[in-house]
Protein backbone atom coordinates (compact mmCIF):
# COMPACT_ATOMS: atom_id res chain seq x y z
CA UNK A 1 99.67 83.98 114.45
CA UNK A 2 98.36 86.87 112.55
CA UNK A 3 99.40 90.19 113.22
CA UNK A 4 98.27 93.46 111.83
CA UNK A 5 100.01 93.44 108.54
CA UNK A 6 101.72 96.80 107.33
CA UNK A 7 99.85 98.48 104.80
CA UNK A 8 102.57 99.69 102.20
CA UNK A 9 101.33 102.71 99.06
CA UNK A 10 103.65 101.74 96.40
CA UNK A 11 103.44 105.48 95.24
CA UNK A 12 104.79 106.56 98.27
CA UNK A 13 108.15 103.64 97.85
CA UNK A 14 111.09 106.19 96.80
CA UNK A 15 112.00 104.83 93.27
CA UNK A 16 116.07 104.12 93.25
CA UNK A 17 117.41 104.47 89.72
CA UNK A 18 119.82 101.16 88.27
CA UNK A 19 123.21 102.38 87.54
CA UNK A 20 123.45 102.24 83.83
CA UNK A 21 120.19 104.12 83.99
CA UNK A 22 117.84 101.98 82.07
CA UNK A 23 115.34 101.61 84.86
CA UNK A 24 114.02 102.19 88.50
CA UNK A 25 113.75 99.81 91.37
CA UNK A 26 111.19 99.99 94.65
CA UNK A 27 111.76 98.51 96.82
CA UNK A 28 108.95 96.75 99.11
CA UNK A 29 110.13 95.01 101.52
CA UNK A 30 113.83 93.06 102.58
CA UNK A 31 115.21 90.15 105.51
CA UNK A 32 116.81 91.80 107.42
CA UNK A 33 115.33 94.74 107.07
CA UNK A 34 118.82 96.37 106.68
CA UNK A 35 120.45 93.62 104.40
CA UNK A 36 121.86 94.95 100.70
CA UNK A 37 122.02 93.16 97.66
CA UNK A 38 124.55 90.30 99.18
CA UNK A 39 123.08 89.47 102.20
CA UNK A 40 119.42 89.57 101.99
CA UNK A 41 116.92 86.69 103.10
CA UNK A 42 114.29 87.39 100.64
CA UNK A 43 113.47 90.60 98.66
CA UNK A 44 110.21 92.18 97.11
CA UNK A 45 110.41 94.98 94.24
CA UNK A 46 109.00 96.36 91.41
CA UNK A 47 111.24 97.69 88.52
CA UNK A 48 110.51 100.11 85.69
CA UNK A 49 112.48 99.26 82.62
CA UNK A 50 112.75 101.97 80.20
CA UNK A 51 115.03 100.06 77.45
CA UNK A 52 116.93 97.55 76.72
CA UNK A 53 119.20 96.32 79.74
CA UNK A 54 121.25 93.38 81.69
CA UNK A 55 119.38 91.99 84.44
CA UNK A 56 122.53 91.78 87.12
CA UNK A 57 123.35 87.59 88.38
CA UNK A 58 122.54 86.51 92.07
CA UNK A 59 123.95 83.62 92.89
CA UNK A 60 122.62 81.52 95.45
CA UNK A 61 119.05 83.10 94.60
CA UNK A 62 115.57 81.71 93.25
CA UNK A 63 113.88 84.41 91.23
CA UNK A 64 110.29 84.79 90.35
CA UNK A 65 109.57 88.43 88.07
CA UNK A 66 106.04 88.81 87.36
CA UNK A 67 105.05 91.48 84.44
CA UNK A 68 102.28 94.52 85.88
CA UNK A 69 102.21 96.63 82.68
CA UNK A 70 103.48 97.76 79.48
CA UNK A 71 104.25 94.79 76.35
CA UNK A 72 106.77 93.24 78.27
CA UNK A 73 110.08 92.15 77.45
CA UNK A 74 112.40 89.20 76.01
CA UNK A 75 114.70 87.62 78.45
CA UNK A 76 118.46 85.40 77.64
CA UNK A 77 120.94 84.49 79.02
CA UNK A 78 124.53 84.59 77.66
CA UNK A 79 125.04 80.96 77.56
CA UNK A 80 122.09 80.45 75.89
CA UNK A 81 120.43 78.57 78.02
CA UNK A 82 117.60 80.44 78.76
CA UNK A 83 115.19 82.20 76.23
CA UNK A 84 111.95 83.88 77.53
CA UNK A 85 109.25 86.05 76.43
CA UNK A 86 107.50 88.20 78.78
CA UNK A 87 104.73 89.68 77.65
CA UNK A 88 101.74 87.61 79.42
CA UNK A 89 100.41 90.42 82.57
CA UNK A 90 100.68 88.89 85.66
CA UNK A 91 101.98 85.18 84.68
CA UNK A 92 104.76 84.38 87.28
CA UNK A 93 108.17 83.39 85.84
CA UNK A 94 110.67 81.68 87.74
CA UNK A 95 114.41 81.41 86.51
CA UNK A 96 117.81 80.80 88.96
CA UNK A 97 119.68 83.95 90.05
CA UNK A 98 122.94 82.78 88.62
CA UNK A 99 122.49 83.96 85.11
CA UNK A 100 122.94 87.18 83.89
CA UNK A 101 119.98 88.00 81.77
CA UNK A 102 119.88 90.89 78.97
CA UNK A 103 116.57 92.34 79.18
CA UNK A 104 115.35 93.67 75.63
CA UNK A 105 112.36 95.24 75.88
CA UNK A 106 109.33 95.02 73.59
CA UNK A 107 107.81 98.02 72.68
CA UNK A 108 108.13 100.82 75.20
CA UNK A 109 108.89 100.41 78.98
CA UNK A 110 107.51 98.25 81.23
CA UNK A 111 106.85 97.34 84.63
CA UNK A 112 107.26 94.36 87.18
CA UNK A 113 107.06 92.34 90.21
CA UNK A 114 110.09 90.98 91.75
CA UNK A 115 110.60 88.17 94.12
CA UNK A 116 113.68 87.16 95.32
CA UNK A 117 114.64 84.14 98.20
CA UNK A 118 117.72 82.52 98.98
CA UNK A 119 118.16 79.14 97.61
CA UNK A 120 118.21 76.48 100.81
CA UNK A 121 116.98 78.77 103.39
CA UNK A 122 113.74 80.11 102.12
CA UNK A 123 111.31 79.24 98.87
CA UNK A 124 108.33 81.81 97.30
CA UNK A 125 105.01 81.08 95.88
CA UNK A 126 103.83 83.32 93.72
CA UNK A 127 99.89 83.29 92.36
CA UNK A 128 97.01 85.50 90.82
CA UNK A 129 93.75 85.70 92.43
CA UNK A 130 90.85 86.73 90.31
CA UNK A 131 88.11 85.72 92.38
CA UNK A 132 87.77 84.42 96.29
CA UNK A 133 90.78 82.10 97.06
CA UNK A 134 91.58 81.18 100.65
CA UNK A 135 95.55 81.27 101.07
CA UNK A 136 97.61 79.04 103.24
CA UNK A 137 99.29 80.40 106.06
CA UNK A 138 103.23 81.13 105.50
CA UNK A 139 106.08 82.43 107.30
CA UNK A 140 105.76 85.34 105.78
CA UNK A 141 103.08 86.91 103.48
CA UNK A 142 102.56 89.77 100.60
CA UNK A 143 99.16 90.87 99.07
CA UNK A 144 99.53 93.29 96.32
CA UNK A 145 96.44 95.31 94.92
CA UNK A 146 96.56 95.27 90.77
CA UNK A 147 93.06 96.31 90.20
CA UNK A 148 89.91 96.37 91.65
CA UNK A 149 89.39 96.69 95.70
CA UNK A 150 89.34 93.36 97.48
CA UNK A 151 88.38 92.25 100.86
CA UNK A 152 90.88 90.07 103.28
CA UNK A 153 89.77 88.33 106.31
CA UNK A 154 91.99 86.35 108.47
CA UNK A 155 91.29 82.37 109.35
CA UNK A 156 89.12 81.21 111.16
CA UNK A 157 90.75 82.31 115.53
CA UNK A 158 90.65 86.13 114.17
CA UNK A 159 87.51 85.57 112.22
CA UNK A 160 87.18 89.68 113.22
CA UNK A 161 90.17 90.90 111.39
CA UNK A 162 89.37 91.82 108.17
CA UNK A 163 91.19 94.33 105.89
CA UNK A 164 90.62 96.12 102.39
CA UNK A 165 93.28 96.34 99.77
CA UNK A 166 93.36 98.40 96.22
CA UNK A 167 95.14 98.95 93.22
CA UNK A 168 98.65 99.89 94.09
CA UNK A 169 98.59 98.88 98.01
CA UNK A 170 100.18 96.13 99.98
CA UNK A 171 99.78 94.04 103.16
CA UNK A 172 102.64 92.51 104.58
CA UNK A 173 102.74 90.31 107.29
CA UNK A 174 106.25 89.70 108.45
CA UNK A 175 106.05 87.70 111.64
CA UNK A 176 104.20 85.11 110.45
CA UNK A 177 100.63 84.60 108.77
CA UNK A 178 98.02 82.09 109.00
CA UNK A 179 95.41 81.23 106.49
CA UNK A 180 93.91 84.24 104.48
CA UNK A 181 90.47 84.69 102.56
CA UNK A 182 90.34 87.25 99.85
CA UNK A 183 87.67 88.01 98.05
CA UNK A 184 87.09 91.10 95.28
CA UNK A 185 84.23 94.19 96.48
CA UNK A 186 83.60 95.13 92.70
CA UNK A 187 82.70 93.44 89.54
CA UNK A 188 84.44 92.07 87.43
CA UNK A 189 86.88 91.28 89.89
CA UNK A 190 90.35 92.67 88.72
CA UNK A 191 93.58 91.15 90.15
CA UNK A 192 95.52 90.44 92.93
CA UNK A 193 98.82 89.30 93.47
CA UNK A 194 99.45 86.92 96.43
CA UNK A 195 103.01 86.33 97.77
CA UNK A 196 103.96 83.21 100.22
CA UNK A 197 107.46 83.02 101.86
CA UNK A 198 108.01 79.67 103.89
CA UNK A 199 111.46 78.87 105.19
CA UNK A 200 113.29 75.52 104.44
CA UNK A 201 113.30 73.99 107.69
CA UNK A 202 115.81 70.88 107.44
């Protein structure tokens, strides 16, 4: 089932600037490949928030932001019901699309990880790696180089694909990816973010 995944530089991603200016967006990857902010599948980013802004609602949508660098920011919701500080580096936070978040930020900009699926039709796991992990295979998959260079090798029927990854790279497999082994090349090991998209077969 594996493919050769497509190796993505985030520094070559073209930023796209929010409308009331208070960040960036890059996008990473999008199902379908042509869908805008209604219709998508599933979505990967990472945003740049410069100050204090609204996060904007998606209904229907799971969300899982994850923060890369900078102090982080405090996150809540209108209604009150939801109050959240992010400021722990790459600790995955999950919330539901529906609210409309205002994003106060906590000293300076920052930067982050976005995941987003469609509620009913597909689900995301999101998880660091700071050492060898084998990860299950999944409809679709994301590996996303925070620091340090790591090694990935594919199960065990393509024991002879292997691939590197650094700081600021991605691999995405989007036709489907079996069971992965990642291990880091350099000590201490550094991080690396590890996306799995499954659909919800019912």
């Amino acid at each position: 089932m594996n493919s050769s995944p497509q190796r993505i530089s985030i520094a070559a991603l073209a930023p796209q600037p929010w409308k009331n200016g208070a960040g960036l967006t890059r996008e990473i990857a999008v199902a379908p490949q042509a869908a805008g902010h209604a219709d998508f599948d599933w979505r990967i980013s990472l945003a740049e928030v410069e100050r204090d802004a609204p996060f904007s609602a998606f209904p229907g949508i799971d969300r899982c932001i994850t923060l890369l660098r900078g102090a982080g920011m405090r996150l809540a919701s209108a209604d009150g019901t939801l109050e959240h500080r992010l400021d722990k580096p790459l600790t995955p936070f999950r919330f539901p699309g529906e609210l409309a978040l205002n994003a106060t930020v906590i000293d300076g900009s920052c930067s982050d990880f976005n995941v987003m699926t469609r509620r009913g039709a597909w689900h995301a796991e999101v998880s660091l790696a700071c050492g060898a992990r084998e990860i299950a295979a999944a409809d679709v998959a994301l590996l996303l180089g925070v620091a340090g260079r790591w090694q990935v090798d594919a199960a065990a029927a393509d024991r002879d694909a292997a691939w590197e990854l650094g700081p600021d790279e991605a691999l995405l497999w989007r036709a489907g990816c079996s069971a992965l082994r990642t291990r880091p090349l350099e000590s201490p090991a550094g991080a690396l973010l590890q996306v799995r998209l499954c659909q919800d077969r019912r």
